[in-house]
Protein backbone atom coordinates (compact mmCIF):
# COMPACT_ATOMS: atom_id res chain seq x y z
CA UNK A 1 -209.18 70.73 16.17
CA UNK A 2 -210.06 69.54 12.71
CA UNK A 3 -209.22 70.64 9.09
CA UNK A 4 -212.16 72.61 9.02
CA UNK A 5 -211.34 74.28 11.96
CA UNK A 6 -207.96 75.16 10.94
CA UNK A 7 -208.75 76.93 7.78
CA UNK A 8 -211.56 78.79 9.53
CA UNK A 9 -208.66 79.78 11.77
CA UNK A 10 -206.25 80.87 8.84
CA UNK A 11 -209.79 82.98 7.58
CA UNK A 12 -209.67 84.68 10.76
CA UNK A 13 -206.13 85.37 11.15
CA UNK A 14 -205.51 87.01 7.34
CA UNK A 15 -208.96 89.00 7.51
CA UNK A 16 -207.73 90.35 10.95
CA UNK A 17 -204.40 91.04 9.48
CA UNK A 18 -205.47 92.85 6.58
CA UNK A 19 -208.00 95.01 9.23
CA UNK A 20 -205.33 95.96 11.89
CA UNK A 21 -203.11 96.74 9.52
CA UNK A 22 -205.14 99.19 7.08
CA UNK A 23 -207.51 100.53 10.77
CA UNK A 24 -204.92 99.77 13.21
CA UNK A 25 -206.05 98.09 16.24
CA UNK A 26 -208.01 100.66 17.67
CA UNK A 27 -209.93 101.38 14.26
CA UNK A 28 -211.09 97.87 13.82
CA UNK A 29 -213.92 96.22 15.93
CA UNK A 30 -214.60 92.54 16.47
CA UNK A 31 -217.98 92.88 13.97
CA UNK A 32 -216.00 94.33 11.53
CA UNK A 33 -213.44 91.41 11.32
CA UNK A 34 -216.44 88.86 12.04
CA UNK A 35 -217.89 90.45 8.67
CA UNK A 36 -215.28 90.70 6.37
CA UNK A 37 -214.24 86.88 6.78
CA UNK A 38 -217.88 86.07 6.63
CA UNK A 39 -218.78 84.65 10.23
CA UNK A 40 -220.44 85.81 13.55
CA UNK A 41 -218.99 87.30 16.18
CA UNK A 42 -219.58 83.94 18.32
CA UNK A 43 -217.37 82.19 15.39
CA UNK A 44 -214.59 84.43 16.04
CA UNK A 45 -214.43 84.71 19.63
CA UNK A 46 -214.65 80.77 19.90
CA UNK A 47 -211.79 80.62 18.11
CA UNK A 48 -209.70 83.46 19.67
CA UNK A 49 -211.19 84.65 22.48
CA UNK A 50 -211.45 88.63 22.88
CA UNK A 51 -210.25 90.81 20.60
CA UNK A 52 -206.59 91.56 22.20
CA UNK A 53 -206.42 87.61 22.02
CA UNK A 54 -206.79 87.62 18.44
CA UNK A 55 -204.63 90.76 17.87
CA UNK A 56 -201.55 89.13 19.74
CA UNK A 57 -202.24 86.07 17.46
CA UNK A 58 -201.75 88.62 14.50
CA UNK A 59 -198.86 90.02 15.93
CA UNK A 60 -197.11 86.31 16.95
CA UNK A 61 -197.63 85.26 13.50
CA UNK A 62 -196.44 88.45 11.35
CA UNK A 63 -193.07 88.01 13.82
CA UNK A 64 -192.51 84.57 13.16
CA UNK A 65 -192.82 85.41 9.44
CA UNK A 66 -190.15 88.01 9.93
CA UNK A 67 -188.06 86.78 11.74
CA UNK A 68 -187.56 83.02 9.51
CA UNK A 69 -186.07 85.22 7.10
CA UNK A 70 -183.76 87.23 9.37
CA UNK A 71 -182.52 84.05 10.98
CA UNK A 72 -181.92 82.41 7.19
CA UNK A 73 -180.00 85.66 6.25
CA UNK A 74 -178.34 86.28 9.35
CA UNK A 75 -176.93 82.78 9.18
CA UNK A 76 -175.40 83.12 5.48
CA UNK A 77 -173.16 86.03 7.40
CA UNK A 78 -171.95 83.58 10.01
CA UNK A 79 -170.96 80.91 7.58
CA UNK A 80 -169.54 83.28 4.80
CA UNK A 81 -166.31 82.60 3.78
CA UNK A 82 -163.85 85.22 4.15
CA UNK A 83 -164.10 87.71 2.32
CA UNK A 84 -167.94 87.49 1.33
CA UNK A 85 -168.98 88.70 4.88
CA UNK A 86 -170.02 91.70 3.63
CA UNK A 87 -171.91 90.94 0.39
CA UNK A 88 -173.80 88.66 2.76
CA UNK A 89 -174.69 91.78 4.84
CA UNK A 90 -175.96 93.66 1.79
CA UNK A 91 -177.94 90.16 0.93
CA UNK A 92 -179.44 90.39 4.71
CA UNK A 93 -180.70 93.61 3.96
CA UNK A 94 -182.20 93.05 0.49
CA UNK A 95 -184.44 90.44 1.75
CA UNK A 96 -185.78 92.58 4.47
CA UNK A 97 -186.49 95.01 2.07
CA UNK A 98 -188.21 92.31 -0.28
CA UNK A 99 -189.61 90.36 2.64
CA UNK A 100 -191.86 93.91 3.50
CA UNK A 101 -192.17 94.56 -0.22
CA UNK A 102 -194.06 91.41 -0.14
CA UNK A 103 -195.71 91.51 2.51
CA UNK A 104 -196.49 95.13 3.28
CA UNK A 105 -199.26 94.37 6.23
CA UNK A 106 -196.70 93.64 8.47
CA UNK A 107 -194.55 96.87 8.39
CA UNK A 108 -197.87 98.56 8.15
CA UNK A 109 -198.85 96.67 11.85
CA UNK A 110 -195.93 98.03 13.57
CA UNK A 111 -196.23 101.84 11.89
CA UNK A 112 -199.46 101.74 13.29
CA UNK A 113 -197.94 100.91 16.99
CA UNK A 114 -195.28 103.51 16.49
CA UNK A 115 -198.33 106.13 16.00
CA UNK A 116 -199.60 104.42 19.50
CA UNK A 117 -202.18 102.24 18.24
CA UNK A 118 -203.14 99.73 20.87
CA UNK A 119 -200.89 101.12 23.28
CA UNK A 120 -202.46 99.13 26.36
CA UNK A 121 -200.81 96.08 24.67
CA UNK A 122 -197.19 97.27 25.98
CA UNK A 123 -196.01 93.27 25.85
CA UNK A 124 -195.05 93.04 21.94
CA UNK A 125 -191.97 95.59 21.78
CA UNK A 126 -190.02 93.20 24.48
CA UNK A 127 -191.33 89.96 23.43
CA UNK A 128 -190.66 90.35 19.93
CA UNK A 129 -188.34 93.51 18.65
CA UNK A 130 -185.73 94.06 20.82
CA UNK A 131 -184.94 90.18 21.03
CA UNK A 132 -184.42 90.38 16.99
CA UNK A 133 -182.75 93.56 17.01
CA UNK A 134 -180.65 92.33 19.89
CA UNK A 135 -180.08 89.25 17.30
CA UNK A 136 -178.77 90.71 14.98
CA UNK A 137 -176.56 93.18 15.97
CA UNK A 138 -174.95 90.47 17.98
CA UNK A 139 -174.59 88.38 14.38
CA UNK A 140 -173.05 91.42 12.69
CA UNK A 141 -170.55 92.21 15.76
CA UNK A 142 -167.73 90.53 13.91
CA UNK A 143 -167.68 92.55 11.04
CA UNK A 144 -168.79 95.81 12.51
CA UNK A 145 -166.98 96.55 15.21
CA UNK A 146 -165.65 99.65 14.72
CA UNK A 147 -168.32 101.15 13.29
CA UNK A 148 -171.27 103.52 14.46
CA UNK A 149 -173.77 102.86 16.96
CA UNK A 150 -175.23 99.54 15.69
CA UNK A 151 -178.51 99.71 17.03
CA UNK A 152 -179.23 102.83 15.53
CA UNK A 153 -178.03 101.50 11.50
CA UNK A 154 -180.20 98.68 12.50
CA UNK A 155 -183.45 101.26 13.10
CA UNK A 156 -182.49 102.67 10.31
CA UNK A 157 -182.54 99.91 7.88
CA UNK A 158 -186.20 99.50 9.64
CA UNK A 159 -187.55 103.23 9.79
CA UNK A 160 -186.64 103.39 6.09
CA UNK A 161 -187.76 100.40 4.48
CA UNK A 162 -191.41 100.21 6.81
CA UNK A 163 -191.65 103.96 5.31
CA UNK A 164 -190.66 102.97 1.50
CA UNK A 165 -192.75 99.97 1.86
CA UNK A 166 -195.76 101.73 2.96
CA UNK A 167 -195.56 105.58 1.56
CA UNK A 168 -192.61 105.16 -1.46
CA UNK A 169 -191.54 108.36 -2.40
CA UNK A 170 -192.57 110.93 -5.16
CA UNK A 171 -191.29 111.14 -8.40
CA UNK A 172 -190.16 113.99 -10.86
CA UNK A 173 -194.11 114.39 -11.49
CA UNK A 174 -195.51 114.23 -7.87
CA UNK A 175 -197.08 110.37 -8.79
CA UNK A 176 -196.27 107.99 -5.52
CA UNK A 177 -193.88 105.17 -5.98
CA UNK A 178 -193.30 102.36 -3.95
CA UNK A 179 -192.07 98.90 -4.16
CA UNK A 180 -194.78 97.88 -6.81
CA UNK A 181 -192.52 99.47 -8.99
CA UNK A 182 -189.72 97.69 -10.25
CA UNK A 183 -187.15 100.73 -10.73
CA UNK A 184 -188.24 102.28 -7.92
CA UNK A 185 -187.21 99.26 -6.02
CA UNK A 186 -184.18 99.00 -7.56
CA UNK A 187 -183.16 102.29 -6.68
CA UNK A 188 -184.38 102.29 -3.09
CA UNK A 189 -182.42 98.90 -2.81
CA UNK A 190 -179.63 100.54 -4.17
CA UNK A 191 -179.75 103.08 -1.89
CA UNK A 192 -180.22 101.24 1.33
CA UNK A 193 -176.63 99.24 0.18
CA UNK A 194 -175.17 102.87 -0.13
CA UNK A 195 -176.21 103.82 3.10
CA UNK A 196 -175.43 100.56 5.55
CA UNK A 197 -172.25 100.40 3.69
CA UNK A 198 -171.04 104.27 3.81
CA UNK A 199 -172.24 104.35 7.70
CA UNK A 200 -170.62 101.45 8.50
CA UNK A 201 -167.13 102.10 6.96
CA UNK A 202 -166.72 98.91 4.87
CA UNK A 203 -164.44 98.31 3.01
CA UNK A 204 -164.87 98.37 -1.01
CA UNK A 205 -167.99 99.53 -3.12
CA UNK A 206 -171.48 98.39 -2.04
CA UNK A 207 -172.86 96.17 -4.88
């Protein structure tokens, strides 16, 4: 494949990206992806095949986004020194919340599946979810025990922040804010450390 080939590639992907996440898979059609990045339809599908093809190419790549940073944070538990096992926790869960504050397309792909968009593509959940799900609780075992249902703080972190990151919340006036706003963000962060550290019994104040 050359150069050329691989930015056309990169064209596809991001275009498609953008698509299934604002339309959802089952909103957006293989003319409307060829024509936002600018090509034919015989472009595309020499590149990726059918549509499904190119939408599990989407999906592959917004997981190994995700889950670079989850293994990066996750490790900084396993290594922390005494002590700072916990602030490394509260660190794991700040850049998830940053990691879909920047890069809101890819909670915004897996809202759309939890409304059942594309529901004939049944592979993703087991390929790519519960394995990092299963991941992490299994890094945070040490420190948490004896505390709640693990699986089910973990979905929470995940409900919450692929809500905030898409829908925000309303403020005293009824105006929508989400993460593009930098005390909103604080505050939702601050929140989120509240609430894994309350649920989970920890010991200390959540920072």
């Amino acid at each position: 494949m050359t150069s050329a080939d691989g930015g056309e590639r990169e064209l596809i992907l991001r275009v498609a990206t953008k698509l299934f996440a604002a339309l959802g898979y089952d909103g957006t059609s293989t003319d409307q992806i060829a024509e936002a990045a600018g090509l034919d339809v015989a472009t595309l599908k020499k590149s990726f095949g059918t549509r499904r093809e190119l939408y599990l190419a989407v999906m592959e790549r917004a997981h190994l986004a995700e889950s670079a940073g989850l293994e990066r944070s996750v490790a900084e538990i396993a290594t922390a020194p005494p002590g700072q096992a916990t602030a490394a926790l509260h660190r794991l869960v700040d850049d998830y919340i940053d990691f879909c504050a920047q890069n809101p397309e890819v909670p915004a792909l897996w809202v759309h599946r939890w409304l059942s968009d594309a529901s004939d593509v049944t592979e993703l959940e087991p390929r790519y979810v519960q394995p990092l799900v299963q991941f992490v609780t299994d890094a945070l075992e040490p420190i948490t025990h004896d505390s709640p249902d693990m699986r089910f703080v973990i979905w929470t972190v995940i409900w919450s922040t692929h809500a905030f990151s898409r829908g925000g919340v309303l403020d005293e006036n009824g105006e929508r804010r989400g993460p593009e706003d930098p005390e909103t963000l604080r505050r939702f962060r601050a929140h989120m450390h509240k609430m894994v550290h309350c649920t989970l019994g920890l010991p200390g104040n959540p920072p």
